[in-house]
PDB file of N, CA and C in Angstrom:
ATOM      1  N   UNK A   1    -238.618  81.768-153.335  1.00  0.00           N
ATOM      2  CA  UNK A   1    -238.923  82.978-152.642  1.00  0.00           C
ATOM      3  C   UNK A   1    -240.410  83.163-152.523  1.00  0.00           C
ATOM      4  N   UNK A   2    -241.133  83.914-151.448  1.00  0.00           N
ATOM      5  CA  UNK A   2    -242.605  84.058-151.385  1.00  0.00           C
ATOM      6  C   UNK A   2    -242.342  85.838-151.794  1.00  0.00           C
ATOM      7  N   UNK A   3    -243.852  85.924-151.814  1.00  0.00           N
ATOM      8  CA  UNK A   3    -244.467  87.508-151.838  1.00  0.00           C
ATOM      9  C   UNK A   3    -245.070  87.458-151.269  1.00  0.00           C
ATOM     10  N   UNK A   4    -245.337  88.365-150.757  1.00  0.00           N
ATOM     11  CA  UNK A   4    -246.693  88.869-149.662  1.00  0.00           C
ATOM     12  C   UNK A   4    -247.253  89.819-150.155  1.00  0.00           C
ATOM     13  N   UNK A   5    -248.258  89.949-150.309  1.00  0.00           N
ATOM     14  CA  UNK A   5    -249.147  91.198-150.870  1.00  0.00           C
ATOM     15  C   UNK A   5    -251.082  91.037-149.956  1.00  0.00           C
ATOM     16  N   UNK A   6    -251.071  92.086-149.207  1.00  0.00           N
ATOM     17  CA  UNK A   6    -252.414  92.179-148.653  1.00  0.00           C
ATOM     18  C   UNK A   6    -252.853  90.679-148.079  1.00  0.00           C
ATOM     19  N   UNK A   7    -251.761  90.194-146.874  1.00  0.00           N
ATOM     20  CA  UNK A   7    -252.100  88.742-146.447  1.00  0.00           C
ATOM     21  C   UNK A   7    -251.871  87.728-146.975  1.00  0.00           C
ATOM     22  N   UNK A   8    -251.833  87.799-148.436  1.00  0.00           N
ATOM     23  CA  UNK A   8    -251.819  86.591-149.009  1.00  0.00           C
ATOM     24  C   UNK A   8    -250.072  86.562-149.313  1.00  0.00           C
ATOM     25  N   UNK A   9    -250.190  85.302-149.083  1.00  0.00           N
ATOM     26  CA  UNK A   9    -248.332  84.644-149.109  1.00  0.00           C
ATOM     27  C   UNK A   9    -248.440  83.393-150.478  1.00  0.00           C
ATOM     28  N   UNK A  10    -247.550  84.088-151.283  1.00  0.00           N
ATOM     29  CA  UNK A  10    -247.638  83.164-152.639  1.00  0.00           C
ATOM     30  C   UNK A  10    -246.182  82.614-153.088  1.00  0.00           C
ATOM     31  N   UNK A  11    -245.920  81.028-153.430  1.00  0.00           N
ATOM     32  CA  UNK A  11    -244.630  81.016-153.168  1.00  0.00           C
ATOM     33  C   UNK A  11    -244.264  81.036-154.581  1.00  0.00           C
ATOM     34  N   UNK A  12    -243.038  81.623-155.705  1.00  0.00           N
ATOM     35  CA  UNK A  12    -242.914  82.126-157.127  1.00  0.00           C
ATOM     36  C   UNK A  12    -241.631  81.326-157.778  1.00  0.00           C
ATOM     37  N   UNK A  13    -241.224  80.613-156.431  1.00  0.00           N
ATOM     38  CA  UNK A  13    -239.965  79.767-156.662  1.00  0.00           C
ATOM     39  C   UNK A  13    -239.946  78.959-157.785  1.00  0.00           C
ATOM     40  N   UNK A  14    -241.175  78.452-158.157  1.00  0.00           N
ATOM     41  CA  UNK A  14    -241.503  77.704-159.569  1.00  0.00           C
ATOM     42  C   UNK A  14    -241.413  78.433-160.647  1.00  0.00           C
ATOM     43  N   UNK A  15    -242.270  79.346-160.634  1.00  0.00           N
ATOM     44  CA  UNK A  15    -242.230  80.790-161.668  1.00  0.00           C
ATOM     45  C   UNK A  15    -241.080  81.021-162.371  1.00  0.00           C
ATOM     46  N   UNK A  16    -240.024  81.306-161.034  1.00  0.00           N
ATOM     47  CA  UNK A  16    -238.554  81.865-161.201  1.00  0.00           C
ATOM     48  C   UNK A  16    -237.888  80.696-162.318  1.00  0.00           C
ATOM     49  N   UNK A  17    -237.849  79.607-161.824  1.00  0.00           N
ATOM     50  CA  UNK A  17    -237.309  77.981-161.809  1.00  0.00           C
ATOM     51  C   UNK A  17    -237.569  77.855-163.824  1.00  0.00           C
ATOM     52  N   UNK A  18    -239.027  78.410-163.818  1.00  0.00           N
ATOM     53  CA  UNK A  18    -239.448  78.104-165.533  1.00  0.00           C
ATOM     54  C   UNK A  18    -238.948  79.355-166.158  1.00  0.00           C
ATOM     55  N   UNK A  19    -238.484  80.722-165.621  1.00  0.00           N
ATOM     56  CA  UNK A  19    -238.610  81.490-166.437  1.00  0.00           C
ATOM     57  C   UNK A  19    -236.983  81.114-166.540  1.00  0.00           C
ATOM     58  N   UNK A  20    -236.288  80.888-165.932  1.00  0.00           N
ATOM     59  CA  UNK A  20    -234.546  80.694-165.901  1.00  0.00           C
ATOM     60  C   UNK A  20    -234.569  79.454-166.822  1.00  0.00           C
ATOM     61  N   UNK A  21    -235.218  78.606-166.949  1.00  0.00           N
ATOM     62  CA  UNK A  21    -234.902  77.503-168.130  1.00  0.00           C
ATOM     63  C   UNK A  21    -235.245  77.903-169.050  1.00  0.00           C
ATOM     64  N   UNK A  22    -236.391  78.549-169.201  1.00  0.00           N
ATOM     65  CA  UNK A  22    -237.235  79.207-170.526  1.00  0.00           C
ATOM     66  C   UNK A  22    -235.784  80.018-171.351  1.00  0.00           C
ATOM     67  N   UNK A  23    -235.121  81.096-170.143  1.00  0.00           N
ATOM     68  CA  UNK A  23    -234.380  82.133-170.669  1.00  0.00           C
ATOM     69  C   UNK A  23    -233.084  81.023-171.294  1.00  0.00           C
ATOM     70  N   UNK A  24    -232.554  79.581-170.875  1.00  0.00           N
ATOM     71  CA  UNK A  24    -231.561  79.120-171.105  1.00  0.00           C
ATOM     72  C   UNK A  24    -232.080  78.163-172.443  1.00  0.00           C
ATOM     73  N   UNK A  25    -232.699  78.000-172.135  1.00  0.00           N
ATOM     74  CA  UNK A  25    -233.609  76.898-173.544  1.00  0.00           C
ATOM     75  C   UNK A  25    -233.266  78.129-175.053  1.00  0.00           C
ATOM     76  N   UNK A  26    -233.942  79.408-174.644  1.00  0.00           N
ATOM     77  CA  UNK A  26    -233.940  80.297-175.862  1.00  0.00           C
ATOM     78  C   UNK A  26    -232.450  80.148-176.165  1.00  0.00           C
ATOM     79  N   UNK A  27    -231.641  80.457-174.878  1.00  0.00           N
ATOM     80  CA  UNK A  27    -230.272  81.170-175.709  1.00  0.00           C
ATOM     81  C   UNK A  27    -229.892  79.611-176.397  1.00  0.00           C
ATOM     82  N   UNK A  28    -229.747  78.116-175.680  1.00  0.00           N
ATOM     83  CA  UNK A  28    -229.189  77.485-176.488  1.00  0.00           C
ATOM     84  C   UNK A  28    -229.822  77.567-178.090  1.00  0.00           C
ATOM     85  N   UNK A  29    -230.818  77.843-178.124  1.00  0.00           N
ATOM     86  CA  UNK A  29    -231.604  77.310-179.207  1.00  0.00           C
ATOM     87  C   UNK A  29    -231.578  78.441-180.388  1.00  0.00           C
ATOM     88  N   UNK A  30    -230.515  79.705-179.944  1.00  0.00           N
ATOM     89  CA  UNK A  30    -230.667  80.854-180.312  1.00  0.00           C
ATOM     90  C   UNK A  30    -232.496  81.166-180.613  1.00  0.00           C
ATOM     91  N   UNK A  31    -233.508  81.319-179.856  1.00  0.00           N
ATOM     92  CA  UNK A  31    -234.298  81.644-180.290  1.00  0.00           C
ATOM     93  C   UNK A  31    -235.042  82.913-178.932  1.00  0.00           C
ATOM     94  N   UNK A  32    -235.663  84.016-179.627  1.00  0.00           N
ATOM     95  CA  UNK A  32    -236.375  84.438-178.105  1.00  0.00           C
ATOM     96  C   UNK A  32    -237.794  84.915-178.182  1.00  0.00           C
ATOM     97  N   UNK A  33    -238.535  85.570-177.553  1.00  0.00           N
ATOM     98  CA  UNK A  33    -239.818  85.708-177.718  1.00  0.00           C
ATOM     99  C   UNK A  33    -240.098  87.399-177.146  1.00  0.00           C
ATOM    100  N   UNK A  34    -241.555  87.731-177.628  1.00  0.00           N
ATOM    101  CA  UNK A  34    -241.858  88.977-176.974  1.00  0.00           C
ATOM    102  C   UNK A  34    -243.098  88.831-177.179  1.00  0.00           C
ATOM    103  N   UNK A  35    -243.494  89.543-175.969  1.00  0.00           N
ATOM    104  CA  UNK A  35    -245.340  89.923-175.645  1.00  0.00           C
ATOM    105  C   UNK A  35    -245.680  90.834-176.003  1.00  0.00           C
ATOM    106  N   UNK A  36    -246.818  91.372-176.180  1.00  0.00           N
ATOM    107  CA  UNK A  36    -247.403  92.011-176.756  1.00  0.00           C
ATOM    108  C   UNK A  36    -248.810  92.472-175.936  1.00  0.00           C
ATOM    109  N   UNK A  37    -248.810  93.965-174.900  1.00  0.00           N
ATOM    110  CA  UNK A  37    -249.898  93.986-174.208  1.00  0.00           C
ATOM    111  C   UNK A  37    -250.322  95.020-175.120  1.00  0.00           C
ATOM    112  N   UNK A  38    -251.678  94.914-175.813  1.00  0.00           N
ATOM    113  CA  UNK A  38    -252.664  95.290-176.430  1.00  0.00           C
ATOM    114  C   UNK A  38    -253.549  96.605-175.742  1.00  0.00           C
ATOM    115  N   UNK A  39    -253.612  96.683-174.202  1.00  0.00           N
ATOM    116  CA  UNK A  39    -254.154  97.220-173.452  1.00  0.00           C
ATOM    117  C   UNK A  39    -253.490  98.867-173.204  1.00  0.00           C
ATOM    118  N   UNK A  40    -252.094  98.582-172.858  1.00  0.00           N
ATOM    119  CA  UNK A  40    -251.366  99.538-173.087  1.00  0.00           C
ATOM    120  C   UNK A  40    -250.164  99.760-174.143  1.00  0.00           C
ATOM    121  N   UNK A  41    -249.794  98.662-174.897  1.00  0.00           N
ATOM    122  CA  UNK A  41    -249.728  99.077-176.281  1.00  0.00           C
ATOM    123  C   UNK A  41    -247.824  98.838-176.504  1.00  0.00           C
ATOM    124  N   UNK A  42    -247.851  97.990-175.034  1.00  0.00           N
ATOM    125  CA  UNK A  42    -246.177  98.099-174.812  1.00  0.00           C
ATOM    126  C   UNK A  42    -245.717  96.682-175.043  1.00  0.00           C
ATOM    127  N   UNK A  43    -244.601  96.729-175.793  1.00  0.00           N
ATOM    128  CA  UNK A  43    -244.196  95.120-176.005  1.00  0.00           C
ATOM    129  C   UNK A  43    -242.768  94.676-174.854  1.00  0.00           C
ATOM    130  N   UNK A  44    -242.752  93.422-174.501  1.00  0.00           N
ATOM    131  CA  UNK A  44    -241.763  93.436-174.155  1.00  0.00           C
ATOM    132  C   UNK A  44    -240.842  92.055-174.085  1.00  0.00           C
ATOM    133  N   UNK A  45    -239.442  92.302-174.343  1.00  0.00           N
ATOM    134  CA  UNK A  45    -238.651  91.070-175.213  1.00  0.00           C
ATOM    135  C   UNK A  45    -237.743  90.732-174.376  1.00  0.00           C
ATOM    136  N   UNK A  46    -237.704  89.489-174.545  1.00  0.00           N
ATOM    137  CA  UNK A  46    -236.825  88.368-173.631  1.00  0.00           C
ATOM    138  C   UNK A  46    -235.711  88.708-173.345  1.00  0.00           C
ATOM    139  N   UNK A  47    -234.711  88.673-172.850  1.00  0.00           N
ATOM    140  CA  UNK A  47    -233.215  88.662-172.962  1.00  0.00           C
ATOM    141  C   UNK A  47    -232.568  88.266-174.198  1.00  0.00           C
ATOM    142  N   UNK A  48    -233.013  87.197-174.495  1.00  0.00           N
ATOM    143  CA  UNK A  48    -232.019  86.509-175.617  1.00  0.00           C
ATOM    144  C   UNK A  48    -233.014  87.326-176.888  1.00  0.00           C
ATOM    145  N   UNK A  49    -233.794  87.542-176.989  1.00  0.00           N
ATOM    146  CA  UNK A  49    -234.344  88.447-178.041  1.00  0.00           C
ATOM    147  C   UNK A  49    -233.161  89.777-178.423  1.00  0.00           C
ATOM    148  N   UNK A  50    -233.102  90.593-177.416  1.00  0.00           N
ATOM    149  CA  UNK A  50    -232.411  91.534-177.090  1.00  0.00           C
ATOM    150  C   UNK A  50    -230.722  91.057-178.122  1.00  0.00           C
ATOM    151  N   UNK A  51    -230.066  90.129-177.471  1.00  0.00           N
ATOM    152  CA  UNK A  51    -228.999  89.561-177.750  1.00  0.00           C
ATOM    153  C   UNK A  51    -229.057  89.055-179.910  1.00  0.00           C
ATOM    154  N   UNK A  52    -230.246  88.848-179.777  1.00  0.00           N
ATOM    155  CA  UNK A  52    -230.394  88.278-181.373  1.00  0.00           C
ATOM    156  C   UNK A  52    -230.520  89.300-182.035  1.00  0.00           C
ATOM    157  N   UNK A  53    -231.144  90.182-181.757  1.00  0.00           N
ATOM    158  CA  UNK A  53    -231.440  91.308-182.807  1.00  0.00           C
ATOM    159  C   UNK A  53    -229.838  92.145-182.638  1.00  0.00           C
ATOM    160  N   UNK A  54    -229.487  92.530-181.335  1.00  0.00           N
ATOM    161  CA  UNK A  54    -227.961  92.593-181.194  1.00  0.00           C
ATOM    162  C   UNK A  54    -228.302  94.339-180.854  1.00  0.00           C
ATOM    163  N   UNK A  55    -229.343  94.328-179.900  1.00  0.00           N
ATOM    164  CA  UNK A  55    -229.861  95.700-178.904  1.00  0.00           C
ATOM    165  C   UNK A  55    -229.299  95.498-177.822  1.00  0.00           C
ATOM    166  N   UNK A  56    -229.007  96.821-176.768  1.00  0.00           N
ATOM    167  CA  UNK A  56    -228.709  96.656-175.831  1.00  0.00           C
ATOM    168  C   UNK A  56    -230.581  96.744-174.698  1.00  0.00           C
ATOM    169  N   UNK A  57    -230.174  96.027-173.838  1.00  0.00           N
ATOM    170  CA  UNK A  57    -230.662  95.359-172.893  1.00  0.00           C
ATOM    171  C   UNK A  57    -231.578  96.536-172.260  1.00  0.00           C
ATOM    172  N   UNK A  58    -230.824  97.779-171.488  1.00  0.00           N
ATOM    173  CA  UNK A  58    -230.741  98.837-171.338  1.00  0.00           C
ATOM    174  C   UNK A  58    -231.493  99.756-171.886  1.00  0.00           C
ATOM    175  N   UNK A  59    -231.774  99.565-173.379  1.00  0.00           N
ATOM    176  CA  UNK A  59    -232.618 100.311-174.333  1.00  0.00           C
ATOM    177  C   UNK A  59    -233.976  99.955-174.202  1.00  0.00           C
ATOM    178  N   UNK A  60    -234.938 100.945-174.013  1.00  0.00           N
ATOM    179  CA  UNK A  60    -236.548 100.591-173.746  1.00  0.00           C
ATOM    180  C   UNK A  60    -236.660  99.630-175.104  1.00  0.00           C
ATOM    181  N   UNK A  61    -237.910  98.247-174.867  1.00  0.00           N
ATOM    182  CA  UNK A  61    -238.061  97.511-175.884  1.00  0.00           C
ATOM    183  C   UNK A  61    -238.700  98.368-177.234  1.00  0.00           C
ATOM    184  N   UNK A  62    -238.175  97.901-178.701  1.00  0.00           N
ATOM    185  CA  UNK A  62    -239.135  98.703-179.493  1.00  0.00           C
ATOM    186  C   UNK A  62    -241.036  98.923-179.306  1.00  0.00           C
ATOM    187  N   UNK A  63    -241.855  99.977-179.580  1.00  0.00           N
ATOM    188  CA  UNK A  63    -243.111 100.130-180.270  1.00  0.00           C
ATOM    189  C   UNK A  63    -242.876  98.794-181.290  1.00  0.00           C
ATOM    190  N   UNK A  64    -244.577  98.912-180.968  1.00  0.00           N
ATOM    191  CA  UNK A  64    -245.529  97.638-181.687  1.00  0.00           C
ATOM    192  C   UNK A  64    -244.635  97.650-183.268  1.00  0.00           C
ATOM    193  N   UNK A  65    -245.088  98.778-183.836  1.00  0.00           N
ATOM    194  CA  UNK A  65    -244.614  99.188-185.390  1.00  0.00           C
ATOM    195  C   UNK A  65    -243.141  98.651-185.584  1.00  0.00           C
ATOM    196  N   UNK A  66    -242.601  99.421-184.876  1.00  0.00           N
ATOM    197  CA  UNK A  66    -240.812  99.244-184.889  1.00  0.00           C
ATOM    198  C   UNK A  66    -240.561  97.768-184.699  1.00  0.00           C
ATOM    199  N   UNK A  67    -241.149  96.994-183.915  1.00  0.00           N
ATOM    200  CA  UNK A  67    -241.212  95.715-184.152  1.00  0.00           C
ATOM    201  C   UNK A  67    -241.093  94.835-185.151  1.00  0.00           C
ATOM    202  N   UNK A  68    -242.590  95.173-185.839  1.00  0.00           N
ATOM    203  CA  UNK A  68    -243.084  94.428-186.982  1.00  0.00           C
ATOM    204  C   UNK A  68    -241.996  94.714-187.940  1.00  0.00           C
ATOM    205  N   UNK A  69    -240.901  95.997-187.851  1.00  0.00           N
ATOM    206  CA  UNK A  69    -240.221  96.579-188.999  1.00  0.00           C
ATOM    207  C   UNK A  69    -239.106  95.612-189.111  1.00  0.00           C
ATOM    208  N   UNK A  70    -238.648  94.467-187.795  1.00  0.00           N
ATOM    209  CA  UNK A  70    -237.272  94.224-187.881  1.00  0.00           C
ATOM    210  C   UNK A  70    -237.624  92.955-188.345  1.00  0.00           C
ATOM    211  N   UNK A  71    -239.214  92.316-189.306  1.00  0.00           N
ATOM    212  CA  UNK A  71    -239.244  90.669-189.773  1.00  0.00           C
ATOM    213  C   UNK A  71    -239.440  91.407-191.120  1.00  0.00           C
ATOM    214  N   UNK A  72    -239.341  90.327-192.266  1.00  0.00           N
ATOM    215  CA  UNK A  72    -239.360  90.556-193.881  1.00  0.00           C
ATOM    216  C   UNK A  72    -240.422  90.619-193.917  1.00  0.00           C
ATOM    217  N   UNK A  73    -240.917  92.138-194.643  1.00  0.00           N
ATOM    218  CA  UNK A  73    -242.221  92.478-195.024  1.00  0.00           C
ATOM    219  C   UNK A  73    -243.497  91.393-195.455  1.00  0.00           C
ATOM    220  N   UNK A  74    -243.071  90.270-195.637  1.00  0.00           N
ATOM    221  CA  UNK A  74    -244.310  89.280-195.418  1.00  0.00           C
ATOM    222  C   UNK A  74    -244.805  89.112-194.452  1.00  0.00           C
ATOM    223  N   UNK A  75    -243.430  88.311-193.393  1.00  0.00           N
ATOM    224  CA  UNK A  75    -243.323  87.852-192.157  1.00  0.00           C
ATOM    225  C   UNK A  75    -244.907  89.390-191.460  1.00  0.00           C
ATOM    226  N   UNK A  76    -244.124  90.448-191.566  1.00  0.00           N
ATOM    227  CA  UNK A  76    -244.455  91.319-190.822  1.00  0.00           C
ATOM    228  C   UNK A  76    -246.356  91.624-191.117  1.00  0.00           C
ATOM    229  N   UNK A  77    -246.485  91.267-192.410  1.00  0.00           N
ATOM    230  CA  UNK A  77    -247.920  91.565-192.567  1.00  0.00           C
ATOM    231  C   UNK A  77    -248.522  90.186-191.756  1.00  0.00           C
ATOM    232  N   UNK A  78    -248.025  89.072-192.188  1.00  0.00           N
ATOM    233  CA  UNK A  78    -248.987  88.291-191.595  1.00  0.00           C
ATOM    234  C   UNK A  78    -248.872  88.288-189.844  1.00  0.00           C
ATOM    235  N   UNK A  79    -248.172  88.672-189.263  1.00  0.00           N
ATOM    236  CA  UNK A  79    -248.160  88.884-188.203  1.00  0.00           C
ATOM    237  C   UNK A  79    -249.084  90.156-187.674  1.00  0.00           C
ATOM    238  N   UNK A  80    -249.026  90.976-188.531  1.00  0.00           N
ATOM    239  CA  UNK A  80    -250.360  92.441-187.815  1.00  0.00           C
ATOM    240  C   UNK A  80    -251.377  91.725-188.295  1.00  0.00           C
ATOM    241  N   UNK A  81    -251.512  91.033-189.862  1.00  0.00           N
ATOM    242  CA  UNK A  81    -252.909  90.065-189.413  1.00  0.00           C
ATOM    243  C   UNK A  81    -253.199  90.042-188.743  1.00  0.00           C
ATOM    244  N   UNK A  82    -252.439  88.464-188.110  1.00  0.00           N
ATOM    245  CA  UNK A  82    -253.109  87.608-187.191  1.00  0.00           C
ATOM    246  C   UNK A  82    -252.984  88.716-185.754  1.00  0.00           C
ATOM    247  N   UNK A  83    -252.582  89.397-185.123  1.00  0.00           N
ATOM    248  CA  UNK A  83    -252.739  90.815-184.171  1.00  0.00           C
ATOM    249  C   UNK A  83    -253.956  91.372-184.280  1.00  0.00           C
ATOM    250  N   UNK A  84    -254.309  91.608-185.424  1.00  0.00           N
ATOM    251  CA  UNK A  84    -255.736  92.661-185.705  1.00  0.00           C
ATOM    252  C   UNK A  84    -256.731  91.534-186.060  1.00  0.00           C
ATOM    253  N   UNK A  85    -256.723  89.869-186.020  1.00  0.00           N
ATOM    254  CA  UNK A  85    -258.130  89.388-185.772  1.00  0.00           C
ATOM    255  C   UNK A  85    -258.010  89.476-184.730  1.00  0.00           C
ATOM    256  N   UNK A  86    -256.919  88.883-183.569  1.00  0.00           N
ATOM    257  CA  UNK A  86    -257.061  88.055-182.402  1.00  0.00           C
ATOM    258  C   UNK A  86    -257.783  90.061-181.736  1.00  0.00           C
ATOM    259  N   UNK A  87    -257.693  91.233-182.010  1.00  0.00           N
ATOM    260  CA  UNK A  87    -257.800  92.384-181.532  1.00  0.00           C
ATOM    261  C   UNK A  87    -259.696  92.233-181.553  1.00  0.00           C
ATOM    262  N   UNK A  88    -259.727  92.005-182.906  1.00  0.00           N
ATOM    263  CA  UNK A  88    -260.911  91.796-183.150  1.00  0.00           C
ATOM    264  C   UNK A  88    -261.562  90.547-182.663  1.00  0.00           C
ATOM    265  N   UNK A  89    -261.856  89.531-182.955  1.00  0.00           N
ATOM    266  CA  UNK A  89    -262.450  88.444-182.049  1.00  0.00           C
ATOM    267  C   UNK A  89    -262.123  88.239-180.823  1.00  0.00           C
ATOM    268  N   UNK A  90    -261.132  88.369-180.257  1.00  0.00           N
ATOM    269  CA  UNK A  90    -260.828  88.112-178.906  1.00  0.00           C
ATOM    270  C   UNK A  90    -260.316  86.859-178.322  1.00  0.00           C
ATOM    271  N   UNK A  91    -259.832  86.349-179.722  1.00  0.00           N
ATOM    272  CA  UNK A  91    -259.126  85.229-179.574  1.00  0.00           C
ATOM    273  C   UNK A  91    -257.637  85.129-179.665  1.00  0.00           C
ATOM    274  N   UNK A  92    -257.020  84.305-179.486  1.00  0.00           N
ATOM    275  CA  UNK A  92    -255.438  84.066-178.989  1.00  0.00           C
ATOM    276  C   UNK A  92    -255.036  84.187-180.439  1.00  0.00           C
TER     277      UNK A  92
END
């Protein structure tokens, strides 16, 4: 499929193509992922994420916090760690 936006014609058919294997790769593998925009502070989780934790789909994704709450309190610190350097240096 293309988009058009202000002249420019961009074709996403690839895009689509990786995010549909990406989404089938997770479920075989039972595994899923979520982003994390820093800017506005909103996370947001895969399909098969959704399915693992055993949320409905439907339900806005959890806050940053509520997040960190559903890995074992280790898991969860070293993860706002590594969040609050990459916040701070500006690295990945």
């Amino acid at each position: 499929g293309r988009v058009a936006w202000d002249g420019l014609v961009v074709d996403v058919t690839d895009l689509k193509n990786h995010e549909i294997r990406l989404e089938e790769s997770q479920k075989i593998a039972r595994l899923g992922n979520w982003n994390y925009d820093v800017a506005t502070g909103q996370i947001k989780w895969s399909k098969q994420l959704f399915r693992l934790f055993g949320r409905d789909p439907a339900q806005a994704e959890p806050t940053y916090l509520e997040n960190l709450q559903l890995y074992h309190p280790e898991d969860a610190a070293k993860l706002h760690q590594a969040v609050e350097q990459a916040l701070a240096t500006g690295e990945s």
